[in-house]
PDB file of N, CA and C in Angstrom:
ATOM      1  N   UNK A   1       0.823  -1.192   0.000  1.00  0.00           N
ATOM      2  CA  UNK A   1       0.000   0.000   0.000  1.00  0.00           C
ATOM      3  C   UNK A   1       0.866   1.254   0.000  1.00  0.00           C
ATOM      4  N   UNK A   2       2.172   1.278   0.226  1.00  0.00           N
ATOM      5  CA  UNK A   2       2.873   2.396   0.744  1.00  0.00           C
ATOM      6  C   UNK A   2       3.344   2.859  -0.492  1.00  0.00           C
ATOM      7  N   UNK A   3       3.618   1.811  -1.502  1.00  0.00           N
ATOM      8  CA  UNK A   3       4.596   1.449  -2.717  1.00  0.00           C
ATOM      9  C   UNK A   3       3.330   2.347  -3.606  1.00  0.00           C
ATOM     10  N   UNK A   4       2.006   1.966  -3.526  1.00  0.00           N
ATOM     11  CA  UNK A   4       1.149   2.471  -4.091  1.00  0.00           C
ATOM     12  C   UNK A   4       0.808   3.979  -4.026  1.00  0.00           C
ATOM     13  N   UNK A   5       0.689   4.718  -2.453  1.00  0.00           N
ATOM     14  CA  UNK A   5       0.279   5.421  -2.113  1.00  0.00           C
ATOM     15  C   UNK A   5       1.712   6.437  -2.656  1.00  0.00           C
ATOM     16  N   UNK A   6       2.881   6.258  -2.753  1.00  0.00           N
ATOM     17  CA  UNK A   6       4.102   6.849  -3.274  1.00  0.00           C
ATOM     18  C   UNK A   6       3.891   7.128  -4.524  1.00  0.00           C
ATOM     19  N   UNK A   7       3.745   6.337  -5.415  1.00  0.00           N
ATOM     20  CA  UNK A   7       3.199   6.445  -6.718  1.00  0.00           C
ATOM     21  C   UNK A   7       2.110   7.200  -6.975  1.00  0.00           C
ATOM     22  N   UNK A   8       0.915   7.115  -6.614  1.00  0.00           N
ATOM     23  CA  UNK A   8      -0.125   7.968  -6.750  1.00  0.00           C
ATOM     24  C   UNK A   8       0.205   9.443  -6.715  1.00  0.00           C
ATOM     25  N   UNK A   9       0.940   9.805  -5.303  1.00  0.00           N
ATOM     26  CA  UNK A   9       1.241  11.297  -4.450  1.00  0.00           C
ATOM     27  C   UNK A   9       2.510  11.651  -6.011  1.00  0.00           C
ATOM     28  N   UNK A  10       3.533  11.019  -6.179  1.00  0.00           N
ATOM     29  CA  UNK A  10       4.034  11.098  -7.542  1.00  0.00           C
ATOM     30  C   UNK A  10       3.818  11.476  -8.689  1.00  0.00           C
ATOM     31  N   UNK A  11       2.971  10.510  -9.549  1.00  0.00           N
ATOM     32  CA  UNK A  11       1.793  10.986 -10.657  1.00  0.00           C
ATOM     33  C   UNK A  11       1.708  12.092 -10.684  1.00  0.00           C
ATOM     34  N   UNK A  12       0.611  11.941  -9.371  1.00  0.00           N
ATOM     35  CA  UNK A  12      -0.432  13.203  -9.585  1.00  0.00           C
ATOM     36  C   UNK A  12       0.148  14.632  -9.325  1.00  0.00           C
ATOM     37  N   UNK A  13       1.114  14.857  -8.440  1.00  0.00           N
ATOM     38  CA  UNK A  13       2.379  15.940  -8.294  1.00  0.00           C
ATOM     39  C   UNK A  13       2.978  16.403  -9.684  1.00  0.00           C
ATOM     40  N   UNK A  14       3.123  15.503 -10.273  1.00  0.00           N
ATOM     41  CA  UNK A  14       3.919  15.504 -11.267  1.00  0.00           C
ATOM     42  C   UNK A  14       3.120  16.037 -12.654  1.00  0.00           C
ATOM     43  N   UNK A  15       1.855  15.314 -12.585  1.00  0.00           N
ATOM     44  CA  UNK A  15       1.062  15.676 -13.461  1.00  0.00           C
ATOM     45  C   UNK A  15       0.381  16.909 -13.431  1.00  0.00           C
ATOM     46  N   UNK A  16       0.310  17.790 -12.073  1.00  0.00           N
ATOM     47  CA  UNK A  16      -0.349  19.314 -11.591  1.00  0.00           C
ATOM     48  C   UNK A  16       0.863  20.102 -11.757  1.00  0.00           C
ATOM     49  N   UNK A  17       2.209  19.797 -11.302  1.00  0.00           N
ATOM     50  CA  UNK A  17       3.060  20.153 -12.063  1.00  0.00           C
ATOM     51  C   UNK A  17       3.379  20.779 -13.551  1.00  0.00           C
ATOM     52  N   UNK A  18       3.282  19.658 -14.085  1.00  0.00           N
ATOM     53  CA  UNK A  18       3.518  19.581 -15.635  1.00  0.00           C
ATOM     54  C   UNK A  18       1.746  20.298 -16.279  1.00  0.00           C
ATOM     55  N   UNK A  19       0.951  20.399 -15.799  1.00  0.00           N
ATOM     56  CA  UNK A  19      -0.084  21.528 -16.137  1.00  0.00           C
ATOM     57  C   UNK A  19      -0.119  23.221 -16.105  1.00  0.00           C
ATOM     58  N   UNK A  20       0.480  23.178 -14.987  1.00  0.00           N
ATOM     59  CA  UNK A  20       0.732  24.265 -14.425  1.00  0.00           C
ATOM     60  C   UNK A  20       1.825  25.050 -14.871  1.00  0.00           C
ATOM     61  N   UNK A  21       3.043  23.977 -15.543  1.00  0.00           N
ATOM     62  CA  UNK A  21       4.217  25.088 -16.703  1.00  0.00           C
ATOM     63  C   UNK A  21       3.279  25.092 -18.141  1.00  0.00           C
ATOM     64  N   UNK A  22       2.540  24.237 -18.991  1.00  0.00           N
ATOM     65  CA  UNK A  22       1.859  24.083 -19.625  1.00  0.00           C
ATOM     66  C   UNK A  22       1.010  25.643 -20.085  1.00  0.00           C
ATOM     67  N   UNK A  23       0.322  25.942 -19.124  1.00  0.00           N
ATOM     68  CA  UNK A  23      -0.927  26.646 -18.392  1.00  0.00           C
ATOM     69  C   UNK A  23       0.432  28.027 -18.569  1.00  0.00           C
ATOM     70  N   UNK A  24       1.673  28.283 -17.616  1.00  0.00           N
ATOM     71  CA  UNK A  24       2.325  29.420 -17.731  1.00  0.00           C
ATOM     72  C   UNK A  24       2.609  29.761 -19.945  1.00  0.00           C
ATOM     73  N   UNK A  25       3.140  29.084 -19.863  1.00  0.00           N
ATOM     74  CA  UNK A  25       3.876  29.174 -21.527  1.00  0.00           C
ATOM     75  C   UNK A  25       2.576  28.812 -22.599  1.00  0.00           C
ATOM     76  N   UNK A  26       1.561  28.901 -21.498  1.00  0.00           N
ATOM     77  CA  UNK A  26       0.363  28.590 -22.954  1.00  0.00           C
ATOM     78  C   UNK A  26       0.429  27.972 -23.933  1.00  0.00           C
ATOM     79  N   UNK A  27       0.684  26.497 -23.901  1.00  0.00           N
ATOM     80  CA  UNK A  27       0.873  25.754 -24.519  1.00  0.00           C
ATOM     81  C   UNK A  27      -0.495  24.916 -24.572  1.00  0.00           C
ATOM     82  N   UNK A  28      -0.559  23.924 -25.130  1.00  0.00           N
ATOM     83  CA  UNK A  28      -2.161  23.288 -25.622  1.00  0.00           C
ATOM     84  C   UNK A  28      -2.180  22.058 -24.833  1.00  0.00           C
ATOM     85  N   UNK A  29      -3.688  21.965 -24.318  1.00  0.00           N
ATOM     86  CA  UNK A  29      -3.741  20.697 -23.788  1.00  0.00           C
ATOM     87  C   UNK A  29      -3.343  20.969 -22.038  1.00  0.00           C
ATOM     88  N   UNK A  30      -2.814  22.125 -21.792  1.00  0.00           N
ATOM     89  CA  UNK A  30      -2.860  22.491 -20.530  1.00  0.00           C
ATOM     90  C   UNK A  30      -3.855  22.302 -19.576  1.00  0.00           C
ATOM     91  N   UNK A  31      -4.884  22.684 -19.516  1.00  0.00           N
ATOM     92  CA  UNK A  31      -6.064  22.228 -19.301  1.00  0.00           C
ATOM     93  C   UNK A  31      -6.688  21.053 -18.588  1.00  0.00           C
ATOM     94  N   UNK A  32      -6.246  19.601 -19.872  1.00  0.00           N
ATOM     95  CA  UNK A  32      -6.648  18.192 -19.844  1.00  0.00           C
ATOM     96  C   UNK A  32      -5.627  17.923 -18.699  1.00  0.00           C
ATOM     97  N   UNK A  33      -4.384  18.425 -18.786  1.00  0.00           N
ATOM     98  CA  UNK A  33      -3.467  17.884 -17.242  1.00  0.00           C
ATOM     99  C   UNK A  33      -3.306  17.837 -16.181  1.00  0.00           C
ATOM    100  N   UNK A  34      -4.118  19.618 -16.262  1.00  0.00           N
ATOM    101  CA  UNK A  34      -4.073  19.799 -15.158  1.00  0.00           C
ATOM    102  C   UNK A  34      -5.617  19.096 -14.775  1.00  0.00           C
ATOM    103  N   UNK A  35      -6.365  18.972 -15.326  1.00  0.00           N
ATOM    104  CA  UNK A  35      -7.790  18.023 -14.801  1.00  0.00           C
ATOM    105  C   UNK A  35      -7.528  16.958 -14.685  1.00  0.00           C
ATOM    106  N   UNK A  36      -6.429  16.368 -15.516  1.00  0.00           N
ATOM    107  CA  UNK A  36      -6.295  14.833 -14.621  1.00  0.00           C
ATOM    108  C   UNK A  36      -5.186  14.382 -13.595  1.00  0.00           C
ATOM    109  N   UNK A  37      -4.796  15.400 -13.672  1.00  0.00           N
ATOM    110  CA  UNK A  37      -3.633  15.358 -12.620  1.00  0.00           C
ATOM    111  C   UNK A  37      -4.430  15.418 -10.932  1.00  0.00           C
ATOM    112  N   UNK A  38      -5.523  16.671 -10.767  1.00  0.00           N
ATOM    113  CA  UNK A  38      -6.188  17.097  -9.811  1.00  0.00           C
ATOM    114  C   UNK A  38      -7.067  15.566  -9.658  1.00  0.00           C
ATOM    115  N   UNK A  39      -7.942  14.733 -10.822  1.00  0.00           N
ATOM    116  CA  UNK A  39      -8.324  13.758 -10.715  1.00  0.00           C
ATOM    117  C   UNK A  39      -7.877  12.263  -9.675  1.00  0.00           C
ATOM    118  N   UNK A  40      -6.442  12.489 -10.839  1.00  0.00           N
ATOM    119  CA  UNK A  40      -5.584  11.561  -9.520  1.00  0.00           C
ATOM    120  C   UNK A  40      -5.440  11.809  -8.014  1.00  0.00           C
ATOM    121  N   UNK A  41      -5.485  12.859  -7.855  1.00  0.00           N
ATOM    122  CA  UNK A  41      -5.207  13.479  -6.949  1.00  0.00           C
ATOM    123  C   UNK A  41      -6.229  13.256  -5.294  1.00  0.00           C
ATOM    124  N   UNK A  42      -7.469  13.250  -6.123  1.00  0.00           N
ATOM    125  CA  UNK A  42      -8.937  13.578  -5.286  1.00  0.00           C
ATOM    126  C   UNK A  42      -9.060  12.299  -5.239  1.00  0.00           C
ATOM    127  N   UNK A  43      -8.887  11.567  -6.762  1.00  0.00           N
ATOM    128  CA  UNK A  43      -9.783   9.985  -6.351  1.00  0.00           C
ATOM    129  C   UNK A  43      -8.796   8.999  -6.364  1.00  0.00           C
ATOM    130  N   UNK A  44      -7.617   9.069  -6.370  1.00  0.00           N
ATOM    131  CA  UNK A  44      -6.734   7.949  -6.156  1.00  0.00           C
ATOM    132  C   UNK A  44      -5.857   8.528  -4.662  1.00  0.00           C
ATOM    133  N   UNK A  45      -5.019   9.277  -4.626  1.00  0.00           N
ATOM    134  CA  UNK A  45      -4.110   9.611  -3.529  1.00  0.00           C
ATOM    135  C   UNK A  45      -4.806  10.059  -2.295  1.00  0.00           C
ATOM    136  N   UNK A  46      -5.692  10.901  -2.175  1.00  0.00           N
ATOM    137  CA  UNK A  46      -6.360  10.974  -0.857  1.00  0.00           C
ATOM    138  C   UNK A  46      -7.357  10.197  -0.294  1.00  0.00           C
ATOM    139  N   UNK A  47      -8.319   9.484  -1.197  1.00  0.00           N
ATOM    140  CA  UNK A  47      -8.813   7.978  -0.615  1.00  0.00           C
ATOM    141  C   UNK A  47      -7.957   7.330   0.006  1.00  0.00           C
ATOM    142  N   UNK A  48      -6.956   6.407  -0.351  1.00  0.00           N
ATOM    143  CA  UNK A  48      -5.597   5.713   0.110  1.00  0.00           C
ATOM    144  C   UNK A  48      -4.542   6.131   0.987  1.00  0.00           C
ATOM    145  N   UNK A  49      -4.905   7.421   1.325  1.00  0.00           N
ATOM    146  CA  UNK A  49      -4.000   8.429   2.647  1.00  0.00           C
ATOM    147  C   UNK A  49      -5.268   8.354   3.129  1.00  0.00           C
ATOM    148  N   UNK A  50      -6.205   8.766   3.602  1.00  0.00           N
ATOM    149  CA  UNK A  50      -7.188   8.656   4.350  1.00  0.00           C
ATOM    150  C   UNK A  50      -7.521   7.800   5.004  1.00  0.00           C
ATOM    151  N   UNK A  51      -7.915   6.244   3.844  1.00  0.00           N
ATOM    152  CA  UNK A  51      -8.129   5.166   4.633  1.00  0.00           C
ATOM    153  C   UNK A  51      -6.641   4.361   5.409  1.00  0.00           C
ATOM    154  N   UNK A  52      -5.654   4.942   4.894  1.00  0.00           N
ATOM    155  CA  UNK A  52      -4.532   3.834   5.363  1.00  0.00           C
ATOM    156  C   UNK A  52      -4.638   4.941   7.074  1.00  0.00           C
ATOM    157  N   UNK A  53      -4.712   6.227   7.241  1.00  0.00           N
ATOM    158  CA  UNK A  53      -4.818   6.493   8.383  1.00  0.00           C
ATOM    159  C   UNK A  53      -5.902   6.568   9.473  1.00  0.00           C
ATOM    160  N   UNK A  54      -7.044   6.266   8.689  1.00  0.00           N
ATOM    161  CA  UNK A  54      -8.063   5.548   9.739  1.00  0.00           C
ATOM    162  C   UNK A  54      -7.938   4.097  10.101  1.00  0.00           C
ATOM    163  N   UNK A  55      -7.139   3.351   9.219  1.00  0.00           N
ATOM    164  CA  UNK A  55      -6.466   1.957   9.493  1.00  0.00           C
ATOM    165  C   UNK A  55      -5.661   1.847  10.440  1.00  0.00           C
ATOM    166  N   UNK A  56      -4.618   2.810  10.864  1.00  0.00           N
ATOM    167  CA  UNK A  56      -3.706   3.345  11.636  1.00  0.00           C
ATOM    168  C   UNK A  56      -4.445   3.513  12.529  1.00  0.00           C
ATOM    169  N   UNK A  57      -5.171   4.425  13.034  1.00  0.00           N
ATOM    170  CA  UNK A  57      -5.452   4.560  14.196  1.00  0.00           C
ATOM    171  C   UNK A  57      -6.516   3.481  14.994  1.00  0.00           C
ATOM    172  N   UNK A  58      -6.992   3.090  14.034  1.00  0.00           N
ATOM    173  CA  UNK A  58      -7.814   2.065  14.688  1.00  0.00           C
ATOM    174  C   UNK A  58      -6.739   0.381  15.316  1.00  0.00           C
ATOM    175  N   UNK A  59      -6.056   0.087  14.190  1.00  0.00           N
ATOM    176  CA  UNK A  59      -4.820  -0.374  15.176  1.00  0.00           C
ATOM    177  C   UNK A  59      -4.077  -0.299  16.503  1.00  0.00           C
ATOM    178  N   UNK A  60      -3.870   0.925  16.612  1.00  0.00           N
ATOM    179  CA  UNK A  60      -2.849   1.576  17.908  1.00  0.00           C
ATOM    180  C   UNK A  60      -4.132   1.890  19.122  1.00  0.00           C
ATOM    181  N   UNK A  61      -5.223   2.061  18.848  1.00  0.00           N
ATOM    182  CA  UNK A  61      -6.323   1.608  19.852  1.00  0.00           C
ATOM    183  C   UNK A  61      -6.655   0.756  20.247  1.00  0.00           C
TER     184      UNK A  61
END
């Protein structure tokens, strides 16, 4: 899960990133990256940080 959750936070960094110079230099398709970058973002990386830390705490209780 950790291997996963690294990757995701990655991607999607990378991909809001790479929108966001896109988006400066007005280049095309800026737009689509930065929407799927934010995508990854909402529905892959913070589901999987969320639940791995309600997993966490319910453990150590």
């Amino acid at each position: 899960m950790k291997k996963t959750l690294n990757l995701l936070g990655f991607l999607s960094s990378f991909t809001i990133s790479t929108g966001i110079m896109f988006k400066i230099f007005h280049w095309p398709y800026a737009g689509i990256i930065l929407f799927s970058g934010f995508l990854l973002l909402n529905f892959g990386f913070l589901p999987l940080f969320f639940f791995g830390r309600k997993n966490k705490s319910i453990e150590i209780q």
